[in-house]
C-alpha atoms as a PDB file:
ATOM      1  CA  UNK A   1      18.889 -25.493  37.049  1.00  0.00           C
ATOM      2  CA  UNK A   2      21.463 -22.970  37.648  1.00  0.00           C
ATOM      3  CA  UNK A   3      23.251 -21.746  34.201  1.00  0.00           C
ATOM      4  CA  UNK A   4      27.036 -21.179  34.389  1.00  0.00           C
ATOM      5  CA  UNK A   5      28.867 -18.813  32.374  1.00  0.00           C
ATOM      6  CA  UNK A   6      32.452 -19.277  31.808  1.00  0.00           C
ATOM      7  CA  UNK A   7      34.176 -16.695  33.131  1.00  0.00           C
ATOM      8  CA  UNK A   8      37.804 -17.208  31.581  1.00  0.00           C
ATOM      9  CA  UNK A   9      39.326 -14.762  29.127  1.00  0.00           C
ATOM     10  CA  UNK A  10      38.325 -17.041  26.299  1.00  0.00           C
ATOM     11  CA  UNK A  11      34.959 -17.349  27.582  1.00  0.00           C
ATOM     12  CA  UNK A  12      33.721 -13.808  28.177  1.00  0.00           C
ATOM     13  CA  UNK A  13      35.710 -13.063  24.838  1.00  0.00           C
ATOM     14  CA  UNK A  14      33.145 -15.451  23.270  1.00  0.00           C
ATOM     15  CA  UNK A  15      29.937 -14.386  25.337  1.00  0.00           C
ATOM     16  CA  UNK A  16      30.698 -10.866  23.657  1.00  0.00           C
ATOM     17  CA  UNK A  17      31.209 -12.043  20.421  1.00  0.00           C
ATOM     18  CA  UNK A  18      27.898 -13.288  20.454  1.00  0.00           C
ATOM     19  CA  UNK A  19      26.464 -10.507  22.243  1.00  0.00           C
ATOM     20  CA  UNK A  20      28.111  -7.914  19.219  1.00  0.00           C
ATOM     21  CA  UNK A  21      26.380 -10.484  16.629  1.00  0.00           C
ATOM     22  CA  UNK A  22      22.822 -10.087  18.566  1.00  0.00           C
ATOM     23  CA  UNK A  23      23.167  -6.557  18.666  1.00  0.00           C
ATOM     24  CA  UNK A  24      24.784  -6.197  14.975  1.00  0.00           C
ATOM     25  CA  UNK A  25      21.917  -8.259  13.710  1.00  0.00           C
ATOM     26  CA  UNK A  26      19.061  -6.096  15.357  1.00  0.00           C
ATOM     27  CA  UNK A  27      20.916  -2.945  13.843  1.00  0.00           C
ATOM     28  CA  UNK A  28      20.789  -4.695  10.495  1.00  0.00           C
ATOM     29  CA  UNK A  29      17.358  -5.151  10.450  1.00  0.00           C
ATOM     30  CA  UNK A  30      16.404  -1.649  11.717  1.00  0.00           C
ATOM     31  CA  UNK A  31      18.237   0.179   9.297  1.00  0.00           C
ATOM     32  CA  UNK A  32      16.595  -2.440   6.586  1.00  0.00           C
ATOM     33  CA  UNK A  33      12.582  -1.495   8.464  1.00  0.00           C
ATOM     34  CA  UNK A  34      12.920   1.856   8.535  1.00  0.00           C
ATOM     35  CA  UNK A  35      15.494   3.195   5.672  1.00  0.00           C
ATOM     36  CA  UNK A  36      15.287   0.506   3.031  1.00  0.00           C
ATOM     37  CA  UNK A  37      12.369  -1.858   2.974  1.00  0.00           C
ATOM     38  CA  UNK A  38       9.304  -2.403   4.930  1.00  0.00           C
ATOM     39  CA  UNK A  39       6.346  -4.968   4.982  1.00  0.00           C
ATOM     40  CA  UNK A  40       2.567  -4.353   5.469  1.00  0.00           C
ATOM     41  CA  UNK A  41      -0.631  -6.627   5.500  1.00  0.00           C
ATOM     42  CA  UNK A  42      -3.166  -5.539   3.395  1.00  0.00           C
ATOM     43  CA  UNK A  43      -6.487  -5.319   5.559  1.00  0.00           C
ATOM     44  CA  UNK A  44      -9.548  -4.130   3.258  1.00  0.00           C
ATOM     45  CA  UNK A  45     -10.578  -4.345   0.117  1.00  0.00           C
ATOM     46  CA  UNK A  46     -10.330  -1.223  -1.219  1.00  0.00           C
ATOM     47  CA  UNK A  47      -7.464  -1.912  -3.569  1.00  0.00           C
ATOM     48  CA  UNK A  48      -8.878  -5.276  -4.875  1.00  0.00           C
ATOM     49  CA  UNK A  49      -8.030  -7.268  -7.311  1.00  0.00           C
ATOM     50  CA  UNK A  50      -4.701  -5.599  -7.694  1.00  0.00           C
ATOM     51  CA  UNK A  51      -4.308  -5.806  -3.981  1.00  0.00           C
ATOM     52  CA  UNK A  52      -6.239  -8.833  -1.621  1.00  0.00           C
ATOM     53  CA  UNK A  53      -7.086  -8.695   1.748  1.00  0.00           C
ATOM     54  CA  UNK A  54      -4.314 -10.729   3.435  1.00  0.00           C
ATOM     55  CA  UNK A  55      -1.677 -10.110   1.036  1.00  0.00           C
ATOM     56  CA  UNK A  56       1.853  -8.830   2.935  1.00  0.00           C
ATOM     57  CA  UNK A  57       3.441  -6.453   0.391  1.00  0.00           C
ATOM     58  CA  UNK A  58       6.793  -5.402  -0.110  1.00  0.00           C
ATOM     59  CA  UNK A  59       7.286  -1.202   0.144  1.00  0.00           C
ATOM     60  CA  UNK A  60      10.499   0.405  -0.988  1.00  0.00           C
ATOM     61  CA  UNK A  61      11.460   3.519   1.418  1.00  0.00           C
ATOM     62  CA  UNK A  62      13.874   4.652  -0.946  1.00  0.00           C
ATOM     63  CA  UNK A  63      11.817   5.148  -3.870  1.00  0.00           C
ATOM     64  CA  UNK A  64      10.318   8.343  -3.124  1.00  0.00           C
ATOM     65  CA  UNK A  65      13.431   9.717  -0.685  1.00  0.00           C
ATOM     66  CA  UNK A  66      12.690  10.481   2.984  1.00  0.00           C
ATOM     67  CA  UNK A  67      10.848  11.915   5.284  1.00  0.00           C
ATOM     68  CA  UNK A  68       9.467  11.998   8.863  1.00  0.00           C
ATOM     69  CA  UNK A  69       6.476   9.772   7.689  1.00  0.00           C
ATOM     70  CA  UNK A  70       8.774   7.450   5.526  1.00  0.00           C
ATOM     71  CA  UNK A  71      11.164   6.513   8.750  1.00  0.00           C
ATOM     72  CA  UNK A  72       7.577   5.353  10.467  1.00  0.00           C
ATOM     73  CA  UNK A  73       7.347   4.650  13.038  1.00  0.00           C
ATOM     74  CA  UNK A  74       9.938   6.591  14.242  1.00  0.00           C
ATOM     75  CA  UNK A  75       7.959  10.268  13.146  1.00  0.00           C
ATOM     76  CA  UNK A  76      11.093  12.420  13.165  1.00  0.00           C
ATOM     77  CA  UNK A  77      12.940  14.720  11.087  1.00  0.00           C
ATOM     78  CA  UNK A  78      11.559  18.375   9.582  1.00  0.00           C
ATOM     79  CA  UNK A  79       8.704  18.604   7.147  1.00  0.00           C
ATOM     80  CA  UNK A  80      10.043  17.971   3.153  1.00  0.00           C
ATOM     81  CA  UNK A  81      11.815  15.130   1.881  1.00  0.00           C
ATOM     82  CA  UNK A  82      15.870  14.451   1.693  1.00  0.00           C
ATOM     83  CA  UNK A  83      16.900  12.465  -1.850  1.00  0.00           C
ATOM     84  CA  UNK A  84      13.502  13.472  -2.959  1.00  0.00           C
ATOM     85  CA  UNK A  85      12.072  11.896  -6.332  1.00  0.00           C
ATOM     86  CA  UNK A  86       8.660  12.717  -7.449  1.00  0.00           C
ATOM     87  CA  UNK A  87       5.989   9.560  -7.312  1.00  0.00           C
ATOM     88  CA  UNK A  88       4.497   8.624 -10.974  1.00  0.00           C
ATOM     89  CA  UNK A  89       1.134   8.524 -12.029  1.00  0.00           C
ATOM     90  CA  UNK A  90      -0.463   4.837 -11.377  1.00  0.00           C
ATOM     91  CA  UNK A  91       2.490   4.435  -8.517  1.00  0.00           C
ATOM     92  CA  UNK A  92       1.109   2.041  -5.850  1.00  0.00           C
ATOM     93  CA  UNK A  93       2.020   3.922  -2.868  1.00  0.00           C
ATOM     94  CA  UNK A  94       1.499   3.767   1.111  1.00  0.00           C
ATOM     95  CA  UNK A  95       1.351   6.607   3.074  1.00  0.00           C
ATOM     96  CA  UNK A  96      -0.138   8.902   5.508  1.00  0.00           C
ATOM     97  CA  UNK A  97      -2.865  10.772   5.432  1.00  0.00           C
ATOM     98  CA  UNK A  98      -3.201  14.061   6.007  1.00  0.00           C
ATOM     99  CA  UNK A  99      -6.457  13.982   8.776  1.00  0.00           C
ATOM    100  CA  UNK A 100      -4.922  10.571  10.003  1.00  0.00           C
ATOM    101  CA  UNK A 101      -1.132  10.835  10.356  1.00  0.00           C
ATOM    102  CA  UNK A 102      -0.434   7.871  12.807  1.00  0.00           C
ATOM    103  CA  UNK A 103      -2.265   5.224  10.169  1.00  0.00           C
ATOM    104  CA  UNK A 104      -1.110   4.052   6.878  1.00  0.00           C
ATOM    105  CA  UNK A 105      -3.086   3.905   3.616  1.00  0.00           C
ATOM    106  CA  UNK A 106      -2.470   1.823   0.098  1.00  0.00           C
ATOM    107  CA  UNK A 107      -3.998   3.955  -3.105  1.00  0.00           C
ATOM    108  CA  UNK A 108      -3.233   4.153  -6.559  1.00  0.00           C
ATOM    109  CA  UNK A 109      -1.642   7.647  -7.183  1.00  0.00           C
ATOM    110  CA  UNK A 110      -4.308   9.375  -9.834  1.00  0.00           C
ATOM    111  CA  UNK A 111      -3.605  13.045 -10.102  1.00  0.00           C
ATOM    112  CA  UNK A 112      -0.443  14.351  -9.603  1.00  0.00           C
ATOM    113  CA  UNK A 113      -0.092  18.779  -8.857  1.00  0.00           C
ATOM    114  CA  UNK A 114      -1.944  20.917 -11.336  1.00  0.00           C
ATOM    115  CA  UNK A 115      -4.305  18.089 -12.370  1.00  0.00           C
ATOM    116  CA  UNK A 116      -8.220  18.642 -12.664  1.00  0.00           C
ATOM    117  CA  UNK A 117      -9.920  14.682 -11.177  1.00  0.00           C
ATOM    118  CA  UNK A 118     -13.442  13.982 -11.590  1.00  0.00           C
ATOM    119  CA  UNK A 119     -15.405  11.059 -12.225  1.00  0.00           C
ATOM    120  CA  UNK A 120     -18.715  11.072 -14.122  1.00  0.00           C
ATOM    121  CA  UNK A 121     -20.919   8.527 -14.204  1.00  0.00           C
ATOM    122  CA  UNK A 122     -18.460   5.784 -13.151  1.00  0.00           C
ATOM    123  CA  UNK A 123     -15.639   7.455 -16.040  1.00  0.00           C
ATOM    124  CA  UNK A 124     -12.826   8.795 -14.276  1.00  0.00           C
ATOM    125  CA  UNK A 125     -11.148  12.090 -15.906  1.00  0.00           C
ATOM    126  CA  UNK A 126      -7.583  13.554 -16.296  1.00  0.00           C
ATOM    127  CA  UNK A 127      -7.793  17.176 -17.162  1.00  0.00           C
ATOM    128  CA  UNK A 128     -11.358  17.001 -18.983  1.00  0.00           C
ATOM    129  CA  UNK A 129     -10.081  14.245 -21.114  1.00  0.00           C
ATOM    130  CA  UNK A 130     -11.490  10.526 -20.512  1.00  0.00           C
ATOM    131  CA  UNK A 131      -9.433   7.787 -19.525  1.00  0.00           C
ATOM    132  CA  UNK A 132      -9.295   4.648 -21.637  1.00  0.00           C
ATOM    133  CA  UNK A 133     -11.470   2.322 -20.475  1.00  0.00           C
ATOM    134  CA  UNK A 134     -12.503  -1.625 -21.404  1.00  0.00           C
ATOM    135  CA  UNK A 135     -15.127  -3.484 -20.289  1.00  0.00           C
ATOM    136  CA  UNK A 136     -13.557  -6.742 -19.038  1.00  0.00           C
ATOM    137  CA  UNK A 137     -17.036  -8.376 -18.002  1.00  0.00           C
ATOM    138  CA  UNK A 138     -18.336 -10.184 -14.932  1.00  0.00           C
ATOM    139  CA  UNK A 139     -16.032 -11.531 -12.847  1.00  0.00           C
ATOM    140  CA  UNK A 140     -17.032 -13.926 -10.010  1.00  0.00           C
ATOM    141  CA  UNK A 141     -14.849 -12.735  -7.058  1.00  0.00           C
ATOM    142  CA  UNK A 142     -14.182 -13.692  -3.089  1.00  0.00           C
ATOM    143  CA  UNK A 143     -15.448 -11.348  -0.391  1.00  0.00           C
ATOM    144  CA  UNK A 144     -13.156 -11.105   2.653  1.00  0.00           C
ATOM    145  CA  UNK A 145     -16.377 -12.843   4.498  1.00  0.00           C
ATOM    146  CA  UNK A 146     -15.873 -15.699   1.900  1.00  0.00           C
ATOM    147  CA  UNK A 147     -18.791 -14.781   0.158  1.00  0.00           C
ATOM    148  CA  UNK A 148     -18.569 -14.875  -3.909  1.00  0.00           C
ATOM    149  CA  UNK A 149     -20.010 -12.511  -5.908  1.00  0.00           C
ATOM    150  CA  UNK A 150     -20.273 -10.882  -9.366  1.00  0.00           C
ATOM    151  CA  UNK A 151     -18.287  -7.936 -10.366  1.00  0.00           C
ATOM    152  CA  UNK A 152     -17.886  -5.807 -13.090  1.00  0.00           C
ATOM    153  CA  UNK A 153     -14.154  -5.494 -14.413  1.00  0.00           C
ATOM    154  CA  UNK A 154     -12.607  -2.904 -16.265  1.00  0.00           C
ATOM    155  CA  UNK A 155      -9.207  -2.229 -17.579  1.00  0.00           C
ATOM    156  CA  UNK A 156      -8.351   1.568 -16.808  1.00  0.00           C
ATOM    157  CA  UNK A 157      -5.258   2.798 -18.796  1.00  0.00           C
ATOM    158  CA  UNK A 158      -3.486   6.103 -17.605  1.00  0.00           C
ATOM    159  CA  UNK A 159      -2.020   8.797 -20.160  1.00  0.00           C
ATOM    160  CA  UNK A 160       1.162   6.907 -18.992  1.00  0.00           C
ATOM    161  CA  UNK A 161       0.420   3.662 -19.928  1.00  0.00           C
ATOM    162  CA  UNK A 162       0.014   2.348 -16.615  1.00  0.00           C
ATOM    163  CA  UNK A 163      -2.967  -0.416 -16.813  1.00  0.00           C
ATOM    164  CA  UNK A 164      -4.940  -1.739 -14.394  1.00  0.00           C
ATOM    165  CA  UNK A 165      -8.253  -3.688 -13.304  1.00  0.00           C
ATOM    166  CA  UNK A 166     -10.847  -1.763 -11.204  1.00  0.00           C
ATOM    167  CA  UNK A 167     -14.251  -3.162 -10.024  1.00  0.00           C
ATOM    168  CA  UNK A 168     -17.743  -1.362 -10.279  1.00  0.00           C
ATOM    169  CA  UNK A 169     -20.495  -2.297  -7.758  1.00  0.00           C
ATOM    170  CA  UNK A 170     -23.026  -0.045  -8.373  1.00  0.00           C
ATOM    171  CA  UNK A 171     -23.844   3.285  -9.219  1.00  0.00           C
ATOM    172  CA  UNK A 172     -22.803   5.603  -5.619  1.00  0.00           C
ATOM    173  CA  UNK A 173     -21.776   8.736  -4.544  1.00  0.00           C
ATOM    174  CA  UNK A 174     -17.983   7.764  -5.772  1.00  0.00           C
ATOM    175  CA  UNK A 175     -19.505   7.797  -9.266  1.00  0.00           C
ATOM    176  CA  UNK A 176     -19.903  11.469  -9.325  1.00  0.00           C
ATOM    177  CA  UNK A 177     -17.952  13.627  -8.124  1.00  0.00           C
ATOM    178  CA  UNK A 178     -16.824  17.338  -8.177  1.00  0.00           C
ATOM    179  CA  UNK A 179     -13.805  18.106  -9.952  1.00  0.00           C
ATOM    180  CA  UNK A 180     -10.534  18.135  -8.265  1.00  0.00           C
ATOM    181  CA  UNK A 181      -7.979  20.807  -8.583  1.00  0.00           C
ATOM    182  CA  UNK A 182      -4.868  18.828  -6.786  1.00  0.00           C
ATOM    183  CA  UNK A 183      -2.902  21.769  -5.357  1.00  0.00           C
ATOM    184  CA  UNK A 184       1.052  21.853  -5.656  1.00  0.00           C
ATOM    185  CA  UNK A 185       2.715  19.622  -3.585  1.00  0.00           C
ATOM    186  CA  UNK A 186       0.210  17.218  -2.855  1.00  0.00           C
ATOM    187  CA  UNK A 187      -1.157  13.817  -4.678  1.00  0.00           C
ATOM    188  CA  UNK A 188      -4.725  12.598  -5.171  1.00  0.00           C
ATOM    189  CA  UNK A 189      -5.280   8.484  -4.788  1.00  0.00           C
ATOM    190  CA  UNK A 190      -7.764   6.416  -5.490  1.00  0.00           C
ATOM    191  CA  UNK A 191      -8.671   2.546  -4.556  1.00  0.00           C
ATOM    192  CA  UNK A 192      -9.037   0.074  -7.398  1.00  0.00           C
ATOM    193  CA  UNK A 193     -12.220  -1.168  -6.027  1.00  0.00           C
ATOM    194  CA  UNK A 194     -14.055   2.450  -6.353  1.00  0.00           C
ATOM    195  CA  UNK A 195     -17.312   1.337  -4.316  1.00  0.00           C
ATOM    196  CA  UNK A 196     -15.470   0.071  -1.392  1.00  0.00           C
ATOM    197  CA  UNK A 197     -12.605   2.696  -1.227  1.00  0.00           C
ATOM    198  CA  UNK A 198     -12.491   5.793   1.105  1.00  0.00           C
ATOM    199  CA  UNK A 199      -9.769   7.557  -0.710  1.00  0.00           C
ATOM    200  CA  UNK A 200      -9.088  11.532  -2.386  1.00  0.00           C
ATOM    201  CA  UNK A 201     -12.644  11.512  -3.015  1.00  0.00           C
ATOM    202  CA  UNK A 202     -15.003  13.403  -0.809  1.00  0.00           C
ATOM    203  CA  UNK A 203     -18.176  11.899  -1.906  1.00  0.00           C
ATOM    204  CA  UNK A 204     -16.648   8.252  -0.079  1.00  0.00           C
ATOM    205  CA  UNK A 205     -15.736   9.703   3.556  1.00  0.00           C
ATOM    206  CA  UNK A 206     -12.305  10.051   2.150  1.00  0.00           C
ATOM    207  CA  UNK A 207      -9.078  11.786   3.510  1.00  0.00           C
ATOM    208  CA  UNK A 208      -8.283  14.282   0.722  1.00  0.00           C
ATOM    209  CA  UNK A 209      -5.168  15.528  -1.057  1.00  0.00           C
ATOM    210  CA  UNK A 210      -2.327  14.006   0.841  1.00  0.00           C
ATOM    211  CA  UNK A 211       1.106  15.965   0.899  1.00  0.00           C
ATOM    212  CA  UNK A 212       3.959  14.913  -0.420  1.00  0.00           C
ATOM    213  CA  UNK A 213       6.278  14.282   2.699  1.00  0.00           C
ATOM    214  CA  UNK A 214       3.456  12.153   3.683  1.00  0.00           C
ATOM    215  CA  UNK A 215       4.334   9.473   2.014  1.00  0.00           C
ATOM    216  CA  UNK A 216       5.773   5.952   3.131  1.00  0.00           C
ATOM    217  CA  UNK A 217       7.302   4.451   0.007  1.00  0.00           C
ATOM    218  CA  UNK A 218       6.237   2.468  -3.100  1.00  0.00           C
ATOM    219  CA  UNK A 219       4.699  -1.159  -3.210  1.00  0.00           C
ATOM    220  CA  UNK A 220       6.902  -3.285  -4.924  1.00  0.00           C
ATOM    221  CA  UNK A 221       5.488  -6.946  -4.872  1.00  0.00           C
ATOM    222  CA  UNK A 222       3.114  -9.372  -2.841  1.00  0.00           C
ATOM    223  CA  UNK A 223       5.385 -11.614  -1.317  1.00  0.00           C
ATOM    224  CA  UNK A 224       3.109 -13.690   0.681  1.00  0.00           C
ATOM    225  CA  UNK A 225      -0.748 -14.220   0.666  1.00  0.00           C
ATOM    226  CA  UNK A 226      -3.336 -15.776   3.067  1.00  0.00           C
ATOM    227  CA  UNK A 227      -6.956 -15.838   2.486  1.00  0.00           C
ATOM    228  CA  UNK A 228      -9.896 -15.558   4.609  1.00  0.00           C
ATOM    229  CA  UNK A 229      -9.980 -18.953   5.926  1.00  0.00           C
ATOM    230  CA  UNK A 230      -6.825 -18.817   7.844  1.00  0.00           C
ATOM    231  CA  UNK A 231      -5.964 -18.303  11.317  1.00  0.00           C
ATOM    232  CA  UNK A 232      -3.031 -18.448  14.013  1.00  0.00           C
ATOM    233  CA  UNK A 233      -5.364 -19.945  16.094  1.00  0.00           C
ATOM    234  CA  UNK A 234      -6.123 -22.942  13.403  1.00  0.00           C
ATOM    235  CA  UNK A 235      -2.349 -23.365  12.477  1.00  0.00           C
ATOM    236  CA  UNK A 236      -3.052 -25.867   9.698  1.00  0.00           C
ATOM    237  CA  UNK A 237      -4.883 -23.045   7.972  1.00  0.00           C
ATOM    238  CA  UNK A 238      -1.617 -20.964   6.953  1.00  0.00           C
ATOM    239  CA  UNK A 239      -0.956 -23.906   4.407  1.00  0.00           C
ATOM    240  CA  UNK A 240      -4.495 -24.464   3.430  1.00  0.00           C
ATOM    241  CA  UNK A 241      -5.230 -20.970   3.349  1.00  0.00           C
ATOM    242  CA  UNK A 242      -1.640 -20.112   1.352  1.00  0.00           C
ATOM    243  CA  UNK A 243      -2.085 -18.448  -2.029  1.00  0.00           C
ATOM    244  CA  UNK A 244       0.526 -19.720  -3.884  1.00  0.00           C
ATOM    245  CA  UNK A 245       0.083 -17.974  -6.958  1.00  0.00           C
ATOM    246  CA  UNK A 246       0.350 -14.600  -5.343  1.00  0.00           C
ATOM    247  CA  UNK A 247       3.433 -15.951  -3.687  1.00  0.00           C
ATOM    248  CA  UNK A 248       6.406 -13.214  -4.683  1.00  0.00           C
ATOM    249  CA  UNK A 249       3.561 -11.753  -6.749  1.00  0.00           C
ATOM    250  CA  UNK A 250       4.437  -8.370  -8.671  1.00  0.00           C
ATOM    251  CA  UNK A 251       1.960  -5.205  -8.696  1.00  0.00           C
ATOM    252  CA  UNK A 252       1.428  -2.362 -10.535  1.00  0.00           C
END
C-alpha cells in the first residue's frame, strides 16, 4: 500500500512540524541521559540489601559536576571536573573504575583523601578509630538464584551519621585487610554486602582507589524493581515479579 504525503504548503508545513517535534524530543532526552539524569539496572549483589539485583536506580549527573566519565557514554572532554562538588562520605555513587574505564560500578563511598581504611576482623576502621557497629541478627534473605538463606545484619554508622545495613557471610580475605592510605584526589568504596563485593579492597580482586573525575553521579532512588523470577521472555512475570515496595524506593 503506497503512502501519500501531501505535498501542499499546508501539508509539508505540517510534516515538518512534526519532524521538529521528533527531533526536539530526542534532543530533550539526550541532554536529560547524559547532563541531568541517568538510569542503571543493578546486576549483582554486591550492594545488597541497600541495593537488589534487578532494581533500576535513579543517578543524578549533576551532583558531583562533570566530567568525561559523567557524560558516559559519550567519553569526552579533558581530565578534572567542571561545577565540581566533592562526594560525601556514605554517598552511593556510580562510576568508573580506574583498571576498567568502559564499565560502571555502584559502591558506597568509605574513605575520602587523607583517610587511613582497614578492616579487622570483619570491623571496618576510619583513621584507627572503629566504626559504630550493631548487631541486627539473622536475617533470612533471597539469593539472585532464588535461593534463601541466613545472613548476618549489621547497622554500620559513619562519623557522619550516615547509617546503613551490611551483610557478613563468613570470615574471608575482605575481613582483613591492610590499611589504606587513600591518596589525594581519589575515593575508596566499598559494597554493602562485604563477602560478595569486589570493591577498593585488594584482598576481594578489587579495582582500587578510583579518581575523582571518574565518577558518574550519585544514586538517588530505586524507581523500579524486578526480582529473579521475571523475564521478557515470560511477559506475565514483570507483574508477578514487580516489587512494589521498592517502587520509587529512596537509598542511602
Amino acid at each position: 500500500m503506497r503512502v501519500q504525503v501531501d505535498t501542499s504548503p499546508a501539508g509539508l508545513t505540517a510534516f515538518w512540524e512534526n519532524v521538529k517535534t521528533i527531533v526536539y524530543a530526542l534532543l530533550l532526552a539526550m541532554v536529560i541521559r547524559f547532563a541531568i539524569a541517568q538510569p542503571f539496572r543493578i546486576p549483582s549483589g554486591s550492594m545488597q540489601p541497600t541495593l537488589l539485583v534487578g532494581d533500576y536506580i535513579v543517578v543524578t549527573k549533576w551532583s558531583y559536576g562533570y566530567s568525561r566519565f559523567s557524560l558516559s557514554p559519550l567519553h569526552f572532554g579533558p581530565p578534572g571536573r567542571i561545577f565540581g562538588s566533592k562526594p560525601e562520605r556514605g554517598d552511593i555513587i556510580v562510576f568508573r573504575p580506574g583498571n576498567a574505564p568502559d564499565k560502571d560500578f555502584v559502591k558506597r563511598l568509605i574513605g575520602l583523601p587523607g583517610d587511613k581504611i582497614q578492616i579487622v576482623d570483619s570491623q571496618l576502621y576510619i583513621n584507627d578509630e572503629p566504626v559504630k557497629r550493631e548487631l541486627l541478627g539473622e536475617r533470612l534473605f533471597t539469593e539472585q538464584t532464588g535461593e534463601q538463606v541466613q545472613l548476618k545484619a549489621y547497622a554500620e554508622t559513619l562519623p557522619n551519621g550516615v547509617t546503613y545495613t551490611t551483610f557478613d557471610r563468613y570470615d574471608g580475605q575482605g575481613d582483613h585487610t591492610a590499611v589504606y592510605e587513600v591518596p589525594e584526589g581519589h575515593y575508596l568504596m566499598l559494597g554493602d554486602d562485604r563477602d560478595n563485593s569486589s570493591d577498593s579492597r585488594h584482598e576481594t580482586g578489587g579495582f582500587g582507589y578510583v579518581p575523582y573525575d571518574h565518577l558518574v553521579g550519585k544514586a538517588r532512588f530505586v524507581f523500579v524493581s524486578f526480582d529473579e523470577t521475571t523475564s521478557l521472555f515470560r511477559p506475565w512475570t514483570l507483574l508477578t515479579g514487580f516489587r512494589g515496595e521498592r517502587f520509587v524506593h529512596g537509598v542511602h
